[in-house]
Protein backbone atom coordinates (compact mmCIF):
# COMPACT_ATOMS: atom_id res chain seq x y z
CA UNK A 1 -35.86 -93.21 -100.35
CA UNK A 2 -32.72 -95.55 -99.77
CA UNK A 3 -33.39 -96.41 -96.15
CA UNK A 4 -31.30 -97.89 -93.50
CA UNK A 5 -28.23 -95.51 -93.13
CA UNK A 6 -29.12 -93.18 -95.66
CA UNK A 7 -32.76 -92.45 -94.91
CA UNK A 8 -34.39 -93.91 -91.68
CA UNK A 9 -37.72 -93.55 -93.22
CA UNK A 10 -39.24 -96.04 -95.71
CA UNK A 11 -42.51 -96.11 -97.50
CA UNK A 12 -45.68 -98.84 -97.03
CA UNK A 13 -44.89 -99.01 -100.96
CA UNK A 14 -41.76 -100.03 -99.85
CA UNK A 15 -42.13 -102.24 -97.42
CA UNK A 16 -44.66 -104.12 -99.45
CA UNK A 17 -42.51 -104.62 -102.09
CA UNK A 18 -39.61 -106.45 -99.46
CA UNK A 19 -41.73 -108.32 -96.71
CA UNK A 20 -40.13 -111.96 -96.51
CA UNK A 21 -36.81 -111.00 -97.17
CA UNK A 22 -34.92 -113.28 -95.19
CA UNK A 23 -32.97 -110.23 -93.49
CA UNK A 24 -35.48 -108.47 -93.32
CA UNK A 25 -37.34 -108.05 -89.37
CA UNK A 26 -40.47 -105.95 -88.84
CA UNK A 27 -40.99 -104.51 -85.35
CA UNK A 28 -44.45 -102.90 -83.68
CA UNK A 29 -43.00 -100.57 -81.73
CA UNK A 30 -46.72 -99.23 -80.48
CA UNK A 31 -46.99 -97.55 -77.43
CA UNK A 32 -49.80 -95.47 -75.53
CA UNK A 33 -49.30 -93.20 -72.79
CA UNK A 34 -50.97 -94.56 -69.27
CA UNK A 35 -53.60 -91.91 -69.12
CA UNK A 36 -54.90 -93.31 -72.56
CA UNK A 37 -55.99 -96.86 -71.14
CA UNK A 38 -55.05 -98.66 -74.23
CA UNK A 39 -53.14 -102.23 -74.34
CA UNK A 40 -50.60 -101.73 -77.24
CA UNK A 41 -49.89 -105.73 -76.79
CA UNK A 42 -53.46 -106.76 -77.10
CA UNK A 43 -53.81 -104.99 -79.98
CA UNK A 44 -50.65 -106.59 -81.81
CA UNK A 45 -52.34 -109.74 -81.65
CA UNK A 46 -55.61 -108.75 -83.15
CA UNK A 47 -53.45 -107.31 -85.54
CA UNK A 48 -50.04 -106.67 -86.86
CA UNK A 49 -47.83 -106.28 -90.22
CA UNK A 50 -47.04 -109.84 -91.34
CA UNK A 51 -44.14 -111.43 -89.82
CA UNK A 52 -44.12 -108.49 -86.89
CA UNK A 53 -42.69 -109.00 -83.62
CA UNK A 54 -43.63 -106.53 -80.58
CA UNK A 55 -41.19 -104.28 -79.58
CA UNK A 56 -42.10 -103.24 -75.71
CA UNK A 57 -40.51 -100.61 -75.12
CA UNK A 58 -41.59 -100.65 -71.15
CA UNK A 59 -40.48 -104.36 -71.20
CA UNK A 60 -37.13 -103.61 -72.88
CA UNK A 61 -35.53 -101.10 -70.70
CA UNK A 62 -33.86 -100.78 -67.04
CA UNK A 63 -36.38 -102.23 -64.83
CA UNK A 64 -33.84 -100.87 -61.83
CA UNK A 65 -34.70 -97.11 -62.89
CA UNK A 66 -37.70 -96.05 -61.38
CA UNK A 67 -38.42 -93.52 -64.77
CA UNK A 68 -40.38 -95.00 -67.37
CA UNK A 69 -38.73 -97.12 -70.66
CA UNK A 70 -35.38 -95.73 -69.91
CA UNK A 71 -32.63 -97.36 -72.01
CA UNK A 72 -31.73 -101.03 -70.83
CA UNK A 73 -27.75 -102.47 -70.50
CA UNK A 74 -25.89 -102.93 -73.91
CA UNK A 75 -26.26 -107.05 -72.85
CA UNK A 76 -30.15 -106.86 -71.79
CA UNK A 77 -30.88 -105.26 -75.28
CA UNK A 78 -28.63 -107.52 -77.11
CA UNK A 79 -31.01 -110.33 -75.66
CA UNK A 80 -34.04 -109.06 -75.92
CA UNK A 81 -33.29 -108.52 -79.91
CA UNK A 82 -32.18 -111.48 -80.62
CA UNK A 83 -34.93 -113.33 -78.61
CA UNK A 84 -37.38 -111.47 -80.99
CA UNK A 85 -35.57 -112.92 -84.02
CA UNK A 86 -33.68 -110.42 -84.55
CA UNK A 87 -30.06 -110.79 -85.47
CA UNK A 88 -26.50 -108.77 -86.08
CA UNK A 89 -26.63 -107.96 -89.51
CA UNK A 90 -30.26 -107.59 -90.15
CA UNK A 91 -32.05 -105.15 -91.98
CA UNK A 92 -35.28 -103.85 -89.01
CA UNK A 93 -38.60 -101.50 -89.75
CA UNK A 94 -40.13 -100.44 -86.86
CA UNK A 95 -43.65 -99.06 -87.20
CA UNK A 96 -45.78 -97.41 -84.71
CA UNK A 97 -49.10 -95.37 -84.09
CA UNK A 98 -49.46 -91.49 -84.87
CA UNK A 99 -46.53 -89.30 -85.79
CA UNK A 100 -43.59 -92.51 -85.49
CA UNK A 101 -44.60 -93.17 -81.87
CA UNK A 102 -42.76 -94.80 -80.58
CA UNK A 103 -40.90 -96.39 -83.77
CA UNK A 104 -38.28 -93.28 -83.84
CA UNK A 105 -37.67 -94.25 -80.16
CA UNK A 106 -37.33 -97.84 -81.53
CA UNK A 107 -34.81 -96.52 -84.36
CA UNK A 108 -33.02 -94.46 -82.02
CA UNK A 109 -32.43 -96.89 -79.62
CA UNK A 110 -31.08 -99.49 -82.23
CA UNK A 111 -28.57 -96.96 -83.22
CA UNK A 112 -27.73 -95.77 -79.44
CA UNK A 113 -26.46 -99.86 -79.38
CA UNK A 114 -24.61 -99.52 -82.99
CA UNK A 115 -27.55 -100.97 -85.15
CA UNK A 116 -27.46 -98.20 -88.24
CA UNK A 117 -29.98 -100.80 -90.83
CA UNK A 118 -32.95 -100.04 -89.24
CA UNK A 119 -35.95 -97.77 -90.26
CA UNK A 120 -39.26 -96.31 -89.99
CA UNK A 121 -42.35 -97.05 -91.45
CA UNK A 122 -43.72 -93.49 -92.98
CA UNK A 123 -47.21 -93.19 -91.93
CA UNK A 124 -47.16 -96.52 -89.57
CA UNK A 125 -49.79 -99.18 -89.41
CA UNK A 126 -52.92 -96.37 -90.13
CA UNK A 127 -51.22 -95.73 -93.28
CA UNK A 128 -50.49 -99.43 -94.23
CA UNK A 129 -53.65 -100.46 -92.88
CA UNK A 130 -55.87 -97.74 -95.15
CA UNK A 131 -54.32 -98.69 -98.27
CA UNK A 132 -56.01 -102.21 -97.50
CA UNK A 133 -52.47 -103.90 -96.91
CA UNK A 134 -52.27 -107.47 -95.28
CA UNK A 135 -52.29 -107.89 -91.78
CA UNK A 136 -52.35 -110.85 -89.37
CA UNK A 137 -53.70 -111.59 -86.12
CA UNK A 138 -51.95 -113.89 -83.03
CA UNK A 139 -48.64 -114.15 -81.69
CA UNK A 140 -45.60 -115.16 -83.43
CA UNK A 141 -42.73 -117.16 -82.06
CA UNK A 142 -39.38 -116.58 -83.88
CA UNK A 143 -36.32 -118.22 -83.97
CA UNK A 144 -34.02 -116.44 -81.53
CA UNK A 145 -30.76 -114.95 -83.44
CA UNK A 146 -27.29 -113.57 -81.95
CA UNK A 147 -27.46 -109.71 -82.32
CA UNK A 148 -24.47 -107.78 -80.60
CA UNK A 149 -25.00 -104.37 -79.15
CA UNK A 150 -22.08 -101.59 -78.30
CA UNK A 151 -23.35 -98.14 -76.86
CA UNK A 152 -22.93 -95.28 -78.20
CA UNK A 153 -23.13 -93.06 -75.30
CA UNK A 154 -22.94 -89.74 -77.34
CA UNK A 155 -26.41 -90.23 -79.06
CA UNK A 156 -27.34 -89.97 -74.80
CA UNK A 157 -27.69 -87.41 -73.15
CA UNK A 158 -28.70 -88.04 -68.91
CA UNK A 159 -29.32 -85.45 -66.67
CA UNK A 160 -25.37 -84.45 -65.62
CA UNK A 161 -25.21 -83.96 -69.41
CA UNK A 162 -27.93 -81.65 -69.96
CA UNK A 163 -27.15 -79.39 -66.88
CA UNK A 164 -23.47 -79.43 -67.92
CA UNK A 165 -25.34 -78.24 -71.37
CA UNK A 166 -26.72 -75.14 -69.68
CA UNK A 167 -23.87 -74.32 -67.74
CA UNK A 168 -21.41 -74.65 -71.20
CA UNK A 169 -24.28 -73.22 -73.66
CA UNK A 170 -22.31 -76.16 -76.12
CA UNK A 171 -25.53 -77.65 -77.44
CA UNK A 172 -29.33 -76.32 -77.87
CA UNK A 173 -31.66 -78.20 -76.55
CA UNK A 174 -35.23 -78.74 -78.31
CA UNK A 175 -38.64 -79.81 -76.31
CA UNK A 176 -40.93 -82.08 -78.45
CA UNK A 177 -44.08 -81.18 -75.60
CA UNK A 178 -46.92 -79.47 -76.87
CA UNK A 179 -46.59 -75.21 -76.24
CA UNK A 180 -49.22 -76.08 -73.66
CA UNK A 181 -47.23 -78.08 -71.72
CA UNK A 182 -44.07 -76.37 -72.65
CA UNK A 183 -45.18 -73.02 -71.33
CA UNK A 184 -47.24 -74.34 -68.64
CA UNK A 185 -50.14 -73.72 -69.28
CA UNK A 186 -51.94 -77.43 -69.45
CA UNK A 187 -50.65 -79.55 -67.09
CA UNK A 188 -48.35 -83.01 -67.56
CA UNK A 189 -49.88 -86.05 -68.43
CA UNK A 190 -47.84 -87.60 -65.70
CA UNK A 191 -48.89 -86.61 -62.22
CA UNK A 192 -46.22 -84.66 -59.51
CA UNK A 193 -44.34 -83.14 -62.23
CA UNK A 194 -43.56 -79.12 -62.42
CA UNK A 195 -45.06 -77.06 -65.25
CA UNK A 196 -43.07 -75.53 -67.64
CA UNK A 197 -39.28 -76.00 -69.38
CA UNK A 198 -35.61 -76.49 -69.14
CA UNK A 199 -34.18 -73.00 -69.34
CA UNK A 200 -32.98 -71.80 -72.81
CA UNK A 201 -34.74 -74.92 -74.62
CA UNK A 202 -36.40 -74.15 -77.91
CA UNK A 203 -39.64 -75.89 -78.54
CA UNK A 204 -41.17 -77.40 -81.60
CA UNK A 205 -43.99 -80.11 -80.51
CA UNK A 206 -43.20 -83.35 -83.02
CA UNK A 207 -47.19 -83.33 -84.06
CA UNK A 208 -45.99 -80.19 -86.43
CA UNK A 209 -43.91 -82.41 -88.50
CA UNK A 210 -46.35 -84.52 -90.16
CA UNK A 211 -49.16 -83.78 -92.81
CA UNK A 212 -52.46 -83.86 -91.01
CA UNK A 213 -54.17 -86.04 -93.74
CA UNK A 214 -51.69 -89.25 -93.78
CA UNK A 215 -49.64 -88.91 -91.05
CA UNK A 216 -46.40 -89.03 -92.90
CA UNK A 217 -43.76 -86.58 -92.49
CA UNK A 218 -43.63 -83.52 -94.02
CA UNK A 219 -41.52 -82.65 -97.33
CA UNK A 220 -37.49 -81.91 -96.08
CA UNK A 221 -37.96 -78.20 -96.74
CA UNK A 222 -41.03 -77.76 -94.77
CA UNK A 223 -39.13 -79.96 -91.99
CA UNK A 224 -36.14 -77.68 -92.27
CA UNK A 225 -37.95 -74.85 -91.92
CA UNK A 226 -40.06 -75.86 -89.07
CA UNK A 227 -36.72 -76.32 -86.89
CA UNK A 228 -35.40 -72.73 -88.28
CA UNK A 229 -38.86 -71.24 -87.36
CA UNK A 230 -38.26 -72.20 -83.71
CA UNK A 231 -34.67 -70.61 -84.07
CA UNK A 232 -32.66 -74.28 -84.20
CA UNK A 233 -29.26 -74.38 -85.81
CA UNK A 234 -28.99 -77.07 -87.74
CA UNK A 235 -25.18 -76.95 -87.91
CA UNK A 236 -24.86 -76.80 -83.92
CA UNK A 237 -24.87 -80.11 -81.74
CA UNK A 238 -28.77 -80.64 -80.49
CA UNK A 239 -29.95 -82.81 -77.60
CA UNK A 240 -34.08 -83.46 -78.28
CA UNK A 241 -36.77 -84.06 -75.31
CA UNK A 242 -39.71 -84.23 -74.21
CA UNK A 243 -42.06 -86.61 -71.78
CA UNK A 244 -40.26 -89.99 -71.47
CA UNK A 245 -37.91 -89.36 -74.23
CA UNK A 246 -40.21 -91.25 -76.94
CA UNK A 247 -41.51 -88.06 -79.07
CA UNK A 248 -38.23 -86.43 -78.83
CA UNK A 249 -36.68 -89.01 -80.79
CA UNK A 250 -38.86 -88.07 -83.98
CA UNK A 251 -36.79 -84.73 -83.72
CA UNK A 252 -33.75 -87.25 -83.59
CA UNK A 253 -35.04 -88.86 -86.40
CA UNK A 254 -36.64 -85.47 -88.88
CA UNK A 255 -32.86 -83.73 -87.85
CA UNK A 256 -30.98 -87.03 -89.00
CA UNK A 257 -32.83 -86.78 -92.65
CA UNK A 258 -31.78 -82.84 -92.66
CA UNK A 259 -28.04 -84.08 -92.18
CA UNK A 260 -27.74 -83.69 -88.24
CA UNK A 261 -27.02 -87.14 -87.06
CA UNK A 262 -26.12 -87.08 -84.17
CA UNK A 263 -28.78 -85.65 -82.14
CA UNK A 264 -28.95 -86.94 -79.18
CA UNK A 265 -32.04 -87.90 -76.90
CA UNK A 266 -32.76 -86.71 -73.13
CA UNK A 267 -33.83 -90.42 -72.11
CA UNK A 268 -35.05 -88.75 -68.77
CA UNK A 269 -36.72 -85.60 -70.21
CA UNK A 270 -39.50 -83.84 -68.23
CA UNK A 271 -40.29 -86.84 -66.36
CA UNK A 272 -36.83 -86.56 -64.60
CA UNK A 273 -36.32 -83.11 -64.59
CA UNK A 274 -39.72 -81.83 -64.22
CA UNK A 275 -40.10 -84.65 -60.89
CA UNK A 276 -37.32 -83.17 -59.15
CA UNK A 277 -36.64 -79.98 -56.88
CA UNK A 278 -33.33 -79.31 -57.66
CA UNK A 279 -33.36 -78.77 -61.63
CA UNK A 280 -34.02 -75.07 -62.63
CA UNK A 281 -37.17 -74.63 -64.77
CA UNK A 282 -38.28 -71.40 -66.88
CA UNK A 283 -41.89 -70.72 -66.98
């Protein structure tokens, strides 16, 4: 593994080995869906990695748009970053709870705002915390830094650029849902939104990536194969959803290790398109 623009993932070996660098800034990036009545915050301060700062991603985003955690303004982020001690040139780890969520939304989101040294944590804080590694309880105060942020719109993809997609057939598109929820046949976790999926869209659900005993991703190969099982070209342009746009950025972040970098994310996904009446849906 040589994280941080190379690989995005790194290993709790890893990380053990390079907590206290001084450019070195750990994020919590966990996040539970509403239905799951869990306070992600709370938990952080019962306990976290050492020298972890919470990354909200419902507090850091556009509090104008009604959808949930959608991306905030280049300048909002760039504040909210460096108030968690987090500046320019650092190297950042985000970890999270079961299969990356929501640290590959964390990652992703660096990068849509030009940040390429950040990472994930393979396995997150279950792994880290099994193998009896440190943690600490309370909340920490760091020193804010200056971090600059420049979007980089084509790593977004909005709703003109998705139906634009179907019209132009010039990208796939890939659901991260479960098949359930894909095909209709269990209903959203949000309530008022349509069943079923944006016409033409492939689906691999992100839980399929990672080994069901430790929670880290699967060997390349298997990933590979995996996306060439549900028909993806790797060597075509890809735009990944799913809920909120958190899961699908673990298919951001598994195509970015198979070479694919520039995936980009429907920030929207189903909650946008499946809560309207005027976006076409396939069973």
């Amino acid at each position: 593994m040589i994280p941080f623009g190379q690989d995005p993932l790194v290993s709790t070996e890893w990380l053990a080995a390079h907590l206290g660098e001084p450019d070195l800034r750990v994020v919590d990036a966990t996040f539970y869906l509403p239905h799951l009545k869990r306070d992600a915050r709370a938990e952080f301060e019962q306990a976290h990695l050492p020298g972890a700062v919470f990354f909200d991603i419902e507090t850091i985003s556009d509090h104008a748009n009604p959808l949930p955690h959608m991306l905030p303004e280049a300048r909002d982020f760039a504040h909210a970053a460096g108030a968690l001690g987090i500046g320019t040139g650092d190297r950042v780890v985000a970890y999270g709870g079961r299969g990356l969520i929501a640290s590959a939304r964390v990652w992703w989101t660096f990068r849509v705002f030009g940040h390429e040294r950040v990472a994930v944590l393979d396995g997150g804080s279950a792994k880290w915390k099994r193998e009896g590694r440190p943690v600490e309880l309370g909340v920490p105060s760091p020193a804010p830094r200056r971090f600059t942020a420049t979007i980089h719109k084509e790593l977004v993809a909005d709703l003109d650029r998705v139906l634009a997609t179907l019209e132009r057939r010039d990208a796939q598109i890939v659901d991260a849902r479960s098949r359930g929820r894909f095909a209709a046949t269990e209903p959203e976790i949000r309530p008022g939104l349509r069943g079923g999926h944006i016409p033409g869209s492939l689906n691999l659900p992100y839980t399929e990536l990672f080994s069901p005993t430790d929670d880290v991703l699967r060997p390349d190969a298997d990933v590979r194969g995996a996306f060439h099982g549900e028909g993806l070209d790797l060597a075509r342009p890809v735009i990944a959803t799913c809920g909120s746009g958190v899961s699908a950025a673990v298919l951001a972040l598994a195509m970015y290790r198979l070479g694919r970098r520039d995936a980009a994310v429907y920030d929207g996904s189903w909650t946008e398109w499946g809560g309207r009446n005027d976006t076409p849906i396939a069973p």
